[in-house]
C-alpha atoms as a PDB file:
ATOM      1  CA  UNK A   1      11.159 -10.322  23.915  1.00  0.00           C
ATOM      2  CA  UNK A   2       8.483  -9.734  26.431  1.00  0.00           C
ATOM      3  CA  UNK A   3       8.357  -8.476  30.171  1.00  0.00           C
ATOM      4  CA  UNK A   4       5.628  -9.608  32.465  1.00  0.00           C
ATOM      5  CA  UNK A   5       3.906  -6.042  34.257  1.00  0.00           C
ATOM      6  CA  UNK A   6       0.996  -6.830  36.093  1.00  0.00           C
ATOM      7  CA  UNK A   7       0.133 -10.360  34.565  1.00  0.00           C
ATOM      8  CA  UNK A   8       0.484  -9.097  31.290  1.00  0.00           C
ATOM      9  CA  UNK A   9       2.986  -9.609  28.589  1.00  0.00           C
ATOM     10  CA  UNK A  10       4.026  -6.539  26.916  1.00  0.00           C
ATOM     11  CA  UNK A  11       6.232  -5.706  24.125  1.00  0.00           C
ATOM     12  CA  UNK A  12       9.586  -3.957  25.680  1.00  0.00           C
ATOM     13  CA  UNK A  13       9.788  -1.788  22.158  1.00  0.00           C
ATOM     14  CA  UNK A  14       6.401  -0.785  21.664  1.00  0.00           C
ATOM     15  CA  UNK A  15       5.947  -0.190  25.641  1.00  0.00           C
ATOM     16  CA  UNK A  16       8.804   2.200  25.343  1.00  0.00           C
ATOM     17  CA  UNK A  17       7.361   3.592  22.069  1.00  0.00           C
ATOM     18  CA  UNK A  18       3.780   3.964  24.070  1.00  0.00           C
ATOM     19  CA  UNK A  19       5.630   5.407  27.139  1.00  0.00           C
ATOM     20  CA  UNK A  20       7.721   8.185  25.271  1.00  0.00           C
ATOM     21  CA  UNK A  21       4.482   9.389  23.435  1.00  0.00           C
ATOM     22  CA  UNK A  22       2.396   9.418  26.670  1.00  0.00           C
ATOM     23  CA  UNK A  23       5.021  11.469  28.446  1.00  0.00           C
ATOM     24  CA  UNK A  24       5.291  13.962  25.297  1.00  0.00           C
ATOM     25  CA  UNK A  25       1.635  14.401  24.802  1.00  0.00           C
ATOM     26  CA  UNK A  26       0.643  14.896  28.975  1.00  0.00           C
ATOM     27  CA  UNK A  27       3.918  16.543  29.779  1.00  0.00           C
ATOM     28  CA  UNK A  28       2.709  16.530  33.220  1.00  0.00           C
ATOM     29  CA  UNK A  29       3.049  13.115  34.226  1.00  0.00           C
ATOM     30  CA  UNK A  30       6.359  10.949  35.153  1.00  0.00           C
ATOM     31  CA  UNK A  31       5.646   7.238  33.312  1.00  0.00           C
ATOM     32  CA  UNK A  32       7.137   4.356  34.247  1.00  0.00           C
ATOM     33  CA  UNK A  33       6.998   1.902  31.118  1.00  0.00           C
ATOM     34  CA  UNK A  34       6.789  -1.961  31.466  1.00  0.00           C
ATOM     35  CA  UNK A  35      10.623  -2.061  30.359  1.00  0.00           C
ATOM     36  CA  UNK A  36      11.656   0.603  32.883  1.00  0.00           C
ATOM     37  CA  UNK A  37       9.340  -0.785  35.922  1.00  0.00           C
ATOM     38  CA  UNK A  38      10.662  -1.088  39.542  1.00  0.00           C
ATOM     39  CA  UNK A  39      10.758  -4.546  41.447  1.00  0.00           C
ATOM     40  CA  UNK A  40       9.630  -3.565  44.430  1.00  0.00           C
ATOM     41  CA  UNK A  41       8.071  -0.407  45.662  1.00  0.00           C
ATOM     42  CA  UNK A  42       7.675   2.811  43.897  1.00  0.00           C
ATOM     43  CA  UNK A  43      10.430   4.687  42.170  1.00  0.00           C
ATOM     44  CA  UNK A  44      11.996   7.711  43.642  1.00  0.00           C
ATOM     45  CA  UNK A  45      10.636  10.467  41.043  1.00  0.00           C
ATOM     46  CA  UNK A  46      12.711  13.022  43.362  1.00  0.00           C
ATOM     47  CA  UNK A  47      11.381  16.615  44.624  1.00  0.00           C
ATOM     48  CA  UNK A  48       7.969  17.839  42.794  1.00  0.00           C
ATOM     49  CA  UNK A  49       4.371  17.403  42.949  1.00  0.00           C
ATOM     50  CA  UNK A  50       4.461  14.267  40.010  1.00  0.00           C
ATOM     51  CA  UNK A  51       2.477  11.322  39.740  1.00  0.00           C
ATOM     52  CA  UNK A  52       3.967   7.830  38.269  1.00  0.00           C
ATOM     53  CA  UNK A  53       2.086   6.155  36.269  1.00  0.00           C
ATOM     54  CA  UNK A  54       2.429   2.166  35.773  1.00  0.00           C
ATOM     55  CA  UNK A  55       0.799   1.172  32.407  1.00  0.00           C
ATOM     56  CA  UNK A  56       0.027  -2.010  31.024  1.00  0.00           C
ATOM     57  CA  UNK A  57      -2.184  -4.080  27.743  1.00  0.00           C
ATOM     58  CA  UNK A  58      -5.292  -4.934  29.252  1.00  0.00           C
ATOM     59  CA  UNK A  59      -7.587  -4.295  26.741  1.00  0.00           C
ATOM     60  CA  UNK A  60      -6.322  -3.824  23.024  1.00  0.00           C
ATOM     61  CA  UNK A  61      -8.484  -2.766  20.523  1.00  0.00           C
ATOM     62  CA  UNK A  62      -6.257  -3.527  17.247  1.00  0.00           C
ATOM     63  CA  UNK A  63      -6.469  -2.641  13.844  1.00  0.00           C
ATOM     64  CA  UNK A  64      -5.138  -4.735  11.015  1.00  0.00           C
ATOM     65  CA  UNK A  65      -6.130  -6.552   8.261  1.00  0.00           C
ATOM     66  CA  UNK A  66      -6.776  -7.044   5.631  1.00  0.00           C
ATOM     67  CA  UNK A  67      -1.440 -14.729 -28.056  1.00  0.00           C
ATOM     68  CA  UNK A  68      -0.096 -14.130 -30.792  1.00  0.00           C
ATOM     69  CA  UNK A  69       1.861 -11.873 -32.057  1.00  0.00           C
ATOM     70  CA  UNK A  70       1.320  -9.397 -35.072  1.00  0.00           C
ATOM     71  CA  UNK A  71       3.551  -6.765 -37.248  1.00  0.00           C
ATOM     72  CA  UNK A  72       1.012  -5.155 -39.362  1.00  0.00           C
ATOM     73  CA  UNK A  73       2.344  -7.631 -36.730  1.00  0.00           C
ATOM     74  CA  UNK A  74       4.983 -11.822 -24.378  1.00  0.00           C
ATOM     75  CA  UNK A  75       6.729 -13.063 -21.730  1.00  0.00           C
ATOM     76  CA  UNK A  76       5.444 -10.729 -18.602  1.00  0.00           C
ATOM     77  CA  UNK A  77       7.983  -9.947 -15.477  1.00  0.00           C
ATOM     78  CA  UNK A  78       5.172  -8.324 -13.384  1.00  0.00           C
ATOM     79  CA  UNK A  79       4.768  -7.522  -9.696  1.00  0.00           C
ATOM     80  CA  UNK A  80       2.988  -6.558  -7.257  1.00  0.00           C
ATOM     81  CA  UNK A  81       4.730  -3.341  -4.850  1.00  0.00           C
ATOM     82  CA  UNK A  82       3.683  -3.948  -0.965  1.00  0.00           C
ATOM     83  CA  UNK A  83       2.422  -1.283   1.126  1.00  0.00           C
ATOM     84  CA  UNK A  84       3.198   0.098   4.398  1.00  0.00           C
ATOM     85  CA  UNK A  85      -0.037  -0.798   6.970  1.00  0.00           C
ATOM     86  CA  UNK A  86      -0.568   1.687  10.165  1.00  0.00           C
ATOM     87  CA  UNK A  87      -0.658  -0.407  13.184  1.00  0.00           C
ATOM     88  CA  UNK A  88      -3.288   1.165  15.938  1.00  0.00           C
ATOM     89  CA  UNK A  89      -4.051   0.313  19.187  1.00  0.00           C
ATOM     90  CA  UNK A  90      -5.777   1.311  22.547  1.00  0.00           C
ATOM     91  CA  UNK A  91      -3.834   0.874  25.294  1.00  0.00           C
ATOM     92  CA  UNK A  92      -5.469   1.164  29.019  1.00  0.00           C
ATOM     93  CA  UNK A  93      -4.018   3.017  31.590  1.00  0.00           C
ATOM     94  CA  UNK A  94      -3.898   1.040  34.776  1.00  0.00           C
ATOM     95  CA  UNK A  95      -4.303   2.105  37.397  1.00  0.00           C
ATOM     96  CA  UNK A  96      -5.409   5.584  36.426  1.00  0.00           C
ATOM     97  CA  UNK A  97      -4.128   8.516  36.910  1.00  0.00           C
ATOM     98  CA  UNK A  98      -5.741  10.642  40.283  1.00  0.00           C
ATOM     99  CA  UNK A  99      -9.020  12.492  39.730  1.00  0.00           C
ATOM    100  CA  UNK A 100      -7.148  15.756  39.151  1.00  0.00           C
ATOM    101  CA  UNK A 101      -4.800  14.965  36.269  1.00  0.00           C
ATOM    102  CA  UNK A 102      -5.738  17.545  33.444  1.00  0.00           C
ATOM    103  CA  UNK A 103      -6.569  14.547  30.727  1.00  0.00           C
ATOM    104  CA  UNK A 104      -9.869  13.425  32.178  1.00  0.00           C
ATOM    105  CA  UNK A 105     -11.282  16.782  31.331  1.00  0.00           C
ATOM    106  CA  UNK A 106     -13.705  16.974  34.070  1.00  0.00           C
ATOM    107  CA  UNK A 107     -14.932  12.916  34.096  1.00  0.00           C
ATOM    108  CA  UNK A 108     -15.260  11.138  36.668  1.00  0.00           C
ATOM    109  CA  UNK A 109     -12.401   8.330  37.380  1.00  0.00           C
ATOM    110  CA  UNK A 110     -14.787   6.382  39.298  1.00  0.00           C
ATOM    111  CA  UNK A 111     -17.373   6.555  36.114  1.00  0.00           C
ATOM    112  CA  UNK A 112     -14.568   6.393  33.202  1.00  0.00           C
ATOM    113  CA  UNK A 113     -11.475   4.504  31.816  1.00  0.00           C
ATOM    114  CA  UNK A 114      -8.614   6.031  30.338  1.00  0.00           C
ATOM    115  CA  UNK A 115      -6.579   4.864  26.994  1.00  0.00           C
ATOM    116  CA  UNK A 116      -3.836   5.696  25.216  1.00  0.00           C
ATOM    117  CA  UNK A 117      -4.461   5.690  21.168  1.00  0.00           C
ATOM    118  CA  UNK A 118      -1.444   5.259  19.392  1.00  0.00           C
ATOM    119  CA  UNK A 119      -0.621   3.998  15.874  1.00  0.00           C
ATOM    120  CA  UNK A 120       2.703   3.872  14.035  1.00  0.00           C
ATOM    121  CA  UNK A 121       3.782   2.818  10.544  1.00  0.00           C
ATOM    122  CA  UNK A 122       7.204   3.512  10.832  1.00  0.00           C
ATOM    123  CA  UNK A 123       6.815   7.082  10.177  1.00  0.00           C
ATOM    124  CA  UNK A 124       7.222  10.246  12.242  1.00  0.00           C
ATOM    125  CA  UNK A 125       3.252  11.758  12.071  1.00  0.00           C
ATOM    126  CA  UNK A 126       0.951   9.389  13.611  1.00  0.00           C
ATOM    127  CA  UNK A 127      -2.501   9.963  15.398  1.00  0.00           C
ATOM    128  CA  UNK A 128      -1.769   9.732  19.508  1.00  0.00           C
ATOM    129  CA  UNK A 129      -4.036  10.535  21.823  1.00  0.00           C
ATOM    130  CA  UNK A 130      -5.664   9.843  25.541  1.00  0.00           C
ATOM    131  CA  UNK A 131      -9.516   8.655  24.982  1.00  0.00           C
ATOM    132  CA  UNK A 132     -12.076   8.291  28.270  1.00  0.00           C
ATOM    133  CA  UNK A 133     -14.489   5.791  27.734  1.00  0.00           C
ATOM    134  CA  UNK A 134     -17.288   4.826  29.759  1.00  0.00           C
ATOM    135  CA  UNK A 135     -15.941   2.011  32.492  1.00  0.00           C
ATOM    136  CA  UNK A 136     -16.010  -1.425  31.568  1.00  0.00           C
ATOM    137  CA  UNK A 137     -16.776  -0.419  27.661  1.00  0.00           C
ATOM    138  CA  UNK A 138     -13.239  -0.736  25.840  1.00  0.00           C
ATOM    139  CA  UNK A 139     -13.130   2.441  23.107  1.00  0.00           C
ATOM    140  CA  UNK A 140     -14.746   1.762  19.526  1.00  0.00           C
ATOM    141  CA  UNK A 141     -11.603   1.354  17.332  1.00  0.00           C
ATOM    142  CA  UNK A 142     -10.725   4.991  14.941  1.00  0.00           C
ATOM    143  CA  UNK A 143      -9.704   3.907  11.386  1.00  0.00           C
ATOM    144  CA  UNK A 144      -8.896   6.123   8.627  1.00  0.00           C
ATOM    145  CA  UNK A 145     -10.834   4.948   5.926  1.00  0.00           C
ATOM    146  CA  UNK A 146      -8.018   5.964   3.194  1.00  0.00           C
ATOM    147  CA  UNK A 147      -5.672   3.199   5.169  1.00  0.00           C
ATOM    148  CA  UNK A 148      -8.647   0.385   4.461  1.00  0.00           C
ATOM    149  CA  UNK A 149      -8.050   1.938   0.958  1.00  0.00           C
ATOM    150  CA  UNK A 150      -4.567   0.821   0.634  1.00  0.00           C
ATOM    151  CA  UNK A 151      -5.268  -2.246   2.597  1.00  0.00           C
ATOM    152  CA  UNK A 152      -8.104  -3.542   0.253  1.00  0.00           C
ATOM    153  CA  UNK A 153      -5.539  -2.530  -2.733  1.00  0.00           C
ATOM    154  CA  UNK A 154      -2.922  -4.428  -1.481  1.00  0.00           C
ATOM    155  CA  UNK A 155      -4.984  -7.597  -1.439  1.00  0.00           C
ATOM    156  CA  UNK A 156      -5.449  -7.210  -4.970  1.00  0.00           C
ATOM    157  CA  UNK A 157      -1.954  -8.359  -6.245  1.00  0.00           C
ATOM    158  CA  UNK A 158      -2.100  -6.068  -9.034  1.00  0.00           C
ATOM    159  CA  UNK A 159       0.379  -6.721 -12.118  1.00  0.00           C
ATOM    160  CA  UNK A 160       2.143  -5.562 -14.960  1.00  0.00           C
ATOM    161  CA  UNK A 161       0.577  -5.621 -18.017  1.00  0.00           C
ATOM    162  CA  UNK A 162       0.056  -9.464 -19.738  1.00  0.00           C
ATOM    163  CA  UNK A 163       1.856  -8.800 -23.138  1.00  0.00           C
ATOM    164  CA  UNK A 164       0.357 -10.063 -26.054  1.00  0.00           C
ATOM    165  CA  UNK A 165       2.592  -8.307 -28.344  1.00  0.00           C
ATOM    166  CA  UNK A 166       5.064  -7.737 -29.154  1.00  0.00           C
ATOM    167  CA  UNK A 167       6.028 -11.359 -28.539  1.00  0.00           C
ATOM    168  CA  UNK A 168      10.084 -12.575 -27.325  1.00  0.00           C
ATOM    169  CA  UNK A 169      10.346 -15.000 -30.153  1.00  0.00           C
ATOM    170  CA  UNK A 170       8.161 -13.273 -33.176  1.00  0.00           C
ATOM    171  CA  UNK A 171      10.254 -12.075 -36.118  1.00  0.00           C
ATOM    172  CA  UNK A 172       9.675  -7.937 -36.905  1.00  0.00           C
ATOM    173  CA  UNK A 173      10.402  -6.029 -39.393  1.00  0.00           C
ATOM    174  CA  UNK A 174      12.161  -2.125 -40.001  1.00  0.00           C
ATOM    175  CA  UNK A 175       9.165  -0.182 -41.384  1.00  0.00           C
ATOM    176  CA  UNK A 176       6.239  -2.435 -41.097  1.00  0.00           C
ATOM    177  CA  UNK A 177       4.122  -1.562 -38.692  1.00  0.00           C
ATOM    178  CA  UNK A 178       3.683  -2.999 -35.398  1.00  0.00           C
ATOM    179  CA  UNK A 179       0.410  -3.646 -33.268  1.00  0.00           C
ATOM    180  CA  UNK A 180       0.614  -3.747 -29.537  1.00  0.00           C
ATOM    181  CA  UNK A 181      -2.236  -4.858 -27.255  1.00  0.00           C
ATOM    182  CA  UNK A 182      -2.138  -7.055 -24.010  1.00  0.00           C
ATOM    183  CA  UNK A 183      -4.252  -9.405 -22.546  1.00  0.00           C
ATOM    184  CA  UNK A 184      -6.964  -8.402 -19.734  1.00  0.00           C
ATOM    185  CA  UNK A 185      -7.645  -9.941 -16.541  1.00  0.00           C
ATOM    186  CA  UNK A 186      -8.588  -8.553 -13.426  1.00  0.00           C
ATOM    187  CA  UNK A 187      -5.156  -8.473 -12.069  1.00  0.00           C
ATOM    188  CA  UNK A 188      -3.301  -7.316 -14.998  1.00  0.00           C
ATOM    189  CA  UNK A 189      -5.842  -4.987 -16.543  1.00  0.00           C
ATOM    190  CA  UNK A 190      -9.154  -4.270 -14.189  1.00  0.00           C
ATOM    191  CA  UNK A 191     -11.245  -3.991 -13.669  1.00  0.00           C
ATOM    192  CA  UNK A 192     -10.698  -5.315 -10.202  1.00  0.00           C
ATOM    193  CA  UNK A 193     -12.737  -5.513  -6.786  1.00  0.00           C
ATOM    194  CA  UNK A 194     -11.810  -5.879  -3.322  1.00  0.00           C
ATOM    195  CA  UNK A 195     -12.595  -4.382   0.102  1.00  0.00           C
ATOM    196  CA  UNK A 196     -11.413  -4.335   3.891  1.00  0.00           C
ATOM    197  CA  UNK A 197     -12.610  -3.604   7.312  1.00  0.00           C
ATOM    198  CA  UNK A 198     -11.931  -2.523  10.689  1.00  0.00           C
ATOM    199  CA  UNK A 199     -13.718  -1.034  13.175  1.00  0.00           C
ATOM    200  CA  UNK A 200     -16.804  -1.281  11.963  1.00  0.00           C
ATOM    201  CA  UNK A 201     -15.627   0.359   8.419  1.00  0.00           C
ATOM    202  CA  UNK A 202     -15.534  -1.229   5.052  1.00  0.00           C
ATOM    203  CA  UNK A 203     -14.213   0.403   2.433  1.00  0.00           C
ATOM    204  CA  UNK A 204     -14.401  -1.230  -1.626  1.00  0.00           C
ATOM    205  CA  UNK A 205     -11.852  -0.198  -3.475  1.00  0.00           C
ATOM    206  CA  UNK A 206     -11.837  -0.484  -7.726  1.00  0.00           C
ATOM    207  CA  UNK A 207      -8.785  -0.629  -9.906  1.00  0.00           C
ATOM    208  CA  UNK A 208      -8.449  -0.396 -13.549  1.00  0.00           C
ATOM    209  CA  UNK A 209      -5.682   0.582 -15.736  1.00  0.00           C
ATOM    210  CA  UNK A 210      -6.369   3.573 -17.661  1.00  0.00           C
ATOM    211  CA  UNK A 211      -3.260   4.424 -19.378  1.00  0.00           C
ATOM    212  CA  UNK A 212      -0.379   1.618 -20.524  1.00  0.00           C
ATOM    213  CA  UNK A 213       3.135   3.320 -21.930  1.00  0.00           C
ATOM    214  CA  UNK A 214       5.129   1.544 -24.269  1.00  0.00           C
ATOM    215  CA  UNK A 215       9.091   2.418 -24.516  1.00  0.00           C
ATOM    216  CA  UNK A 216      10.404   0.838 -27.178  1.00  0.00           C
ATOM    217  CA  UNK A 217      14.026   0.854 -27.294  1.00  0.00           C
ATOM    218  CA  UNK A 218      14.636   2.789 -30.031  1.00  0.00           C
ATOM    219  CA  UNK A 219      13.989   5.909 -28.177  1.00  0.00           C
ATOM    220  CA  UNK A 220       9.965   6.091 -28.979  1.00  0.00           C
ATOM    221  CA  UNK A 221       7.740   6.003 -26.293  1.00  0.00           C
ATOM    222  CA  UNK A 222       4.047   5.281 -27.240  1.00  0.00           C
ATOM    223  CA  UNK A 223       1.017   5.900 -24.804  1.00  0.00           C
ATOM    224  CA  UNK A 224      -2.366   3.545 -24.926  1.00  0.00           C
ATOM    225  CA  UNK A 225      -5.517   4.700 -23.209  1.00  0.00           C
ATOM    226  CA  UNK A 226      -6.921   0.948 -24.224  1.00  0.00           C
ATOM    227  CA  UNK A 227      -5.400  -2.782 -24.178  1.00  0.00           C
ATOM    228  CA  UNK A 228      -4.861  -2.176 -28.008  1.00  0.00           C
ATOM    229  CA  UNK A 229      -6.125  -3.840 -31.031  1.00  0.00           C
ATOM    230  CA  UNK A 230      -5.436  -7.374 -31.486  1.00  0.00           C
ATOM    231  CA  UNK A 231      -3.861  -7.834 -35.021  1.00  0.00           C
ATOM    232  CA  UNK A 232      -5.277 -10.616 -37.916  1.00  0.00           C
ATOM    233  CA  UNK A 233      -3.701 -11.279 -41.291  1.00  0.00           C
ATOM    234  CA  UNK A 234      -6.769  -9.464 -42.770  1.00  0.00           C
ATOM    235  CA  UNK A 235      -4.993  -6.049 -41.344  1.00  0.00           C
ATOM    236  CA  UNK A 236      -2.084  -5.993 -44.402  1.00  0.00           C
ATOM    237  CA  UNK A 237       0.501  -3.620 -43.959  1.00  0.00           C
ATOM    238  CA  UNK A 238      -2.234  -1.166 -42.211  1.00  0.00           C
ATOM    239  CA  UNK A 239      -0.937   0.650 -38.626  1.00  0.00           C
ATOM    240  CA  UNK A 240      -2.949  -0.009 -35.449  1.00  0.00           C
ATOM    241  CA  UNK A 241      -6.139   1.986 -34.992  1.00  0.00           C
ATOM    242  CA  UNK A 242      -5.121   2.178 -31.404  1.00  0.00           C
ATOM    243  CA  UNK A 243      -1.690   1.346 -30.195  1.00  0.00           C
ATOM    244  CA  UNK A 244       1.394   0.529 -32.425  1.00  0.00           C
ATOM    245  CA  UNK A 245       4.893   1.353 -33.640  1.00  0.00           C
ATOM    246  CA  UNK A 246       6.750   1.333 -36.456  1.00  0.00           C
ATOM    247  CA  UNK A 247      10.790   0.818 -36.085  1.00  0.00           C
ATOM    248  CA  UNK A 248      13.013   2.599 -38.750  1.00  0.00           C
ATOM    249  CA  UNK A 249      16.005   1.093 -37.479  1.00  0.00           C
ATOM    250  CA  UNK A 250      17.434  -2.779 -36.724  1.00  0.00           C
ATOM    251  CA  UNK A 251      18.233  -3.755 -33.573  1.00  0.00           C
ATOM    252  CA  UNK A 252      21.072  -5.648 -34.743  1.00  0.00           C
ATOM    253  CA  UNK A 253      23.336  -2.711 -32.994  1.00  0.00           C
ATOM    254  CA  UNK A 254      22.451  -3.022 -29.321  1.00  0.00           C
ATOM    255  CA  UNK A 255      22.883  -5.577 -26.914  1.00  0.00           C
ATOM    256  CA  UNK A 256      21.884  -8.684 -26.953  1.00  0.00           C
ATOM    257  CA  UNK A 257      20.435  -7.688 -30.679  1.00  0.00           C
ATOM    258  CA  UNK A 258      17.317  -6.801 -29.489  1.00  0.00           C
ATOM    259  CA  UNK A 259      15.333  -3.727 -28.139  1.00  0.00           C
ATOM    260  CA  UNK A 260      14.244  -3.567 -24.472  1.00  0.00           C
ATOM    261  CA  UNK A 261      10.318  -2.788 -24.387  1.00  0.00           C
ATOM    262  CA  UNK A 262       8.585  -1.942 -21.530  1.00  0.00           C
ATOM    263  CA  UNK A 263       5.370  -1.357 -21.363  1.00  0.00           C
ATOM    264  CA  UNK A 264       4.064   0.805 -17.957  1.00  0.00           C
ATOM    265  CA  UNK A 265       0.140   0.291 -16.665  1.00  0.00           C
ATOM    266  CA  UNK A 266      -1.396   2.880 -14.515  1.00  0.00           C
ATOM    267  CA  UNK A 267      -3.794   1.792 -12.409  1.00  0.00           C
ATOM    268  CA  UNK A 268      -6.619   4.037 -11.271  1.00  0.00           C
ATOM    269  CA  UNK A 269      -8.255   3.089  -7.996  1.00  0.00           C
ATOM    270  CA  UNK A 270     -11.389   4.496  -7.025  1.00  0.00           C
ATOM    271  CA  UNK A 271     -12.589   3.671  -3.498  1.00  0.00           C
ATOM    272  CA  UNK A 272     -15.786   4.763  -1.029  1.00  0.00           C
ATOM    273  CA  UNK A 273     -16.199   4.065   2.724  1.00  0.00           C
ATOM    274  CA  UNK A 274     -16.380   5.296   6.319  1.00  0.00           C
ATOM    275  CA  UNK A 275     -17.881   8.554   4.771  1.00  0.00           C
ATOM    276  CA  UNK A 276     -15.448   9.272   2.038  1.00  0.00           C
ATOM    277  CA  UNK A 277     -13.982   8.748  -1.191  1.00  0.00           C
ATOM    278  CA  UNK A 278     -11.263   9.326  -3.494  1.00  0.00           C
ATOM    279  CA  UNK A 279      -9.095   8.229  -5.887  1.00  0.00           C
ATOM    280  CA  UNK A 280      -5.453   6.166  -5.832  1.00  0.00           C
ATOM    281  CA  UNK A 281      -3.037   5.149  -8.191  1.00  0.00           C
ATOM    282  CA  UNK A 282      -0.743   2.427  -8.468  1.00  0.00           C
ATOM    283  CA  UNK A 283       2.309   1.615 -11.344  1.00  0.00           C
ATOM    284  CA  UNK A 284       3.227  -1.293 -12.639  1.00  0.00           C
ATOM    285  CA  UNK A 285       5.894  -2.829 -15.313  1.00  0.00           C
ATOM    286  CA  UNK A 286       6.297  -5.222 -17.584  1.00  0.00           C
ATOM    287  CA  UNK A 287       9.405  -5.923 -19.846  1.00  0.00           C
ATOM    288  CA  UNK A 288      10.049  -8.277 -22.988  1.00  0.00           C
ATOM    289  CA  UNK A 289      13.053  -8.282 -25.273  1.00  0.00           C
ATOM    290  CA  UNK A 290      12.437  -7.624 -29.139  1.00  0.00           C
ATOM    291  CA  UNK A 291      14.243  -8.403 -32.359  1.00  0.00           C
ATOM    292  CA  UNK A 292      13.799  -6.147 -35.474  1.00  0.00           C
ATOM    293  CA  UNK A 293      15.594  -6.874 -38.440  1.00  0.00           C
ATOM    294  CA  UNK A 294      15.500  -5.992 -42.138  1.00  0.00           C
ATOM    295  CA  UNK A 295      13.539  -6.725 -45.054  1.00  0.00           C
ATOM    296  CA  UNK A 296      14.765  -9.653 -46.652  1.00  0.00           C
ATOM    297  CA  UNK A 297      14.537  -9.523 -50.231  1.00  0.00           C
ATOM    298  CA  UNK A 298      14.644 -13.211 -52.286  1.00  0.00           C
ATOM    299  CA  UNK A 299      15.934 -12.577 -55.649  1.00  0.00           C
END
């Protein structure tokens, strides 16, 4: 719910949350907050040489944005983890405070404006700060480029990995050998592209996964540095040159009668922008239920 200060509408929360960081930062001013303004006439501050300061949005500079199967032979329950976005804004300081207050650092009030920078993304260490700006010229917005980073990741819906195989309904086998691969797309392999601004920054961020580990139920775990090898009847009883398994026990014991496989995609994300770069990474599941059972032998 808003209160009206001034003409403006203001947020009673983050006008508090503004007021309390002001007053901690200065610690030599008394502010009196939108939600804690007098109706008429000035509030009694008491004995002391303190100035009150009434503060309101005038000008807000914001930043936001933006197969088949084989055994020597998937359903997919992937998605995508959200991300905590830094809100920042400017916040002028009207009317300012007098000529002598230590914050203008030796500017003019006549010449300069004065804003409060704050940002907040629900944690305790955020950038706050007073900036003086020439008059009439609203502050050029401060973004940290590894935020856009996130931002631009975040927008890519990035997935667990599209199982090929093992497939739900194929039939497999104790001690033949399994093949594993997935299927590749740009949000469930890489590579994939995306970007976001503010402030005059873009950053581009690229993802791709770079590592996919398989748990198999059994115990095993199996890491992939690739999609893995698609298997074809011309493969025999041969073991995958890159990513495969072979079960030496039924999963007629365990619930449900089948294993639980999961397979785990990192993603690597490489971004650039706003004078730097570096490197992210994101994880991702997908899971799919497997029946192994034994050889049958027809006499």
């Amino acid at each position: 719910m808003g209160h009206e200060v001034d003409g403006h509408e203001v947020d009673r929360s983050r006008a508090g949350l503004l007021a309390r960081r002001i007053a901690a930062l200065t610690g030599a001013l008394t502010l009196v907050s939108a939600s804690m303004a007098h109706a008429d006439g000035d509030p009694d501050v008491g004995a002391g040489k303190c100035q009150v300061i009434k503060f309101c949005v005038n000008v807000g500079v914001g930043d936001r944005t933006g197969g088949s199967g084989g055994q020597a032979g998937g359903s997919q329950d992937g998605s995508a983890s959200g991300d905590s976005k830094m809100d920042c804004k400017y916040t002028k300081v009207d009317p300012k405070p007098p000529a002598e207050w230590p914050g203008w650092k030796g500017a003019d009030p006549k010449k300069k404006d004065l804003y409060f920078y704050g940002c907040t993304d629900g944690g305790p260490d955020n950038p706050d700060g007073f900036v003086v700006v020439r008059a009439g010229q609203p502050p050029a917005s401060q973004v940290d480029p590894r935020e856009l980073a996130r931002r631009a990741v975040a927008s890519m819906t990035l997935l667990g990995p599209d199982i090929a195989s093992p497939r739900p309904a194929g039939k497999y086998t104790v001690g033949v050998p399994m093949w594993m691969w997935v299927k590749q797309s740009p949000t469930t392999y890489g590579p994939n592209t995306a970007s976001a601004t503010a402030g005059g920054i873009t950053v581009t961020a690229t993802a791709r996964v770079s590592e996919i580990v398989w748990t198999m139920g059994d115990g095993a775990s199996v890491a992939c540095n690739g999609p893995g090898t698609p298997y074809k009847s011309s493969d025999g009883m041969t073991q995958s040159p890159t990513c495969g398994h072979v079960y030496a026990k039924t999963s007629a014991g365990v619930r449900n009668g089948t294993f639980a496989v999961t397979a785990t995609s990192t993603w690597t994300i490489n971004w650039h922008g706003g004078g730097q770069a570096d490197r992210l990474t994101e994880v991702r599941q997908t899971n799919v239920q497997v029946a192994v059972g034994e050889l049958q032998v027809v006499r």
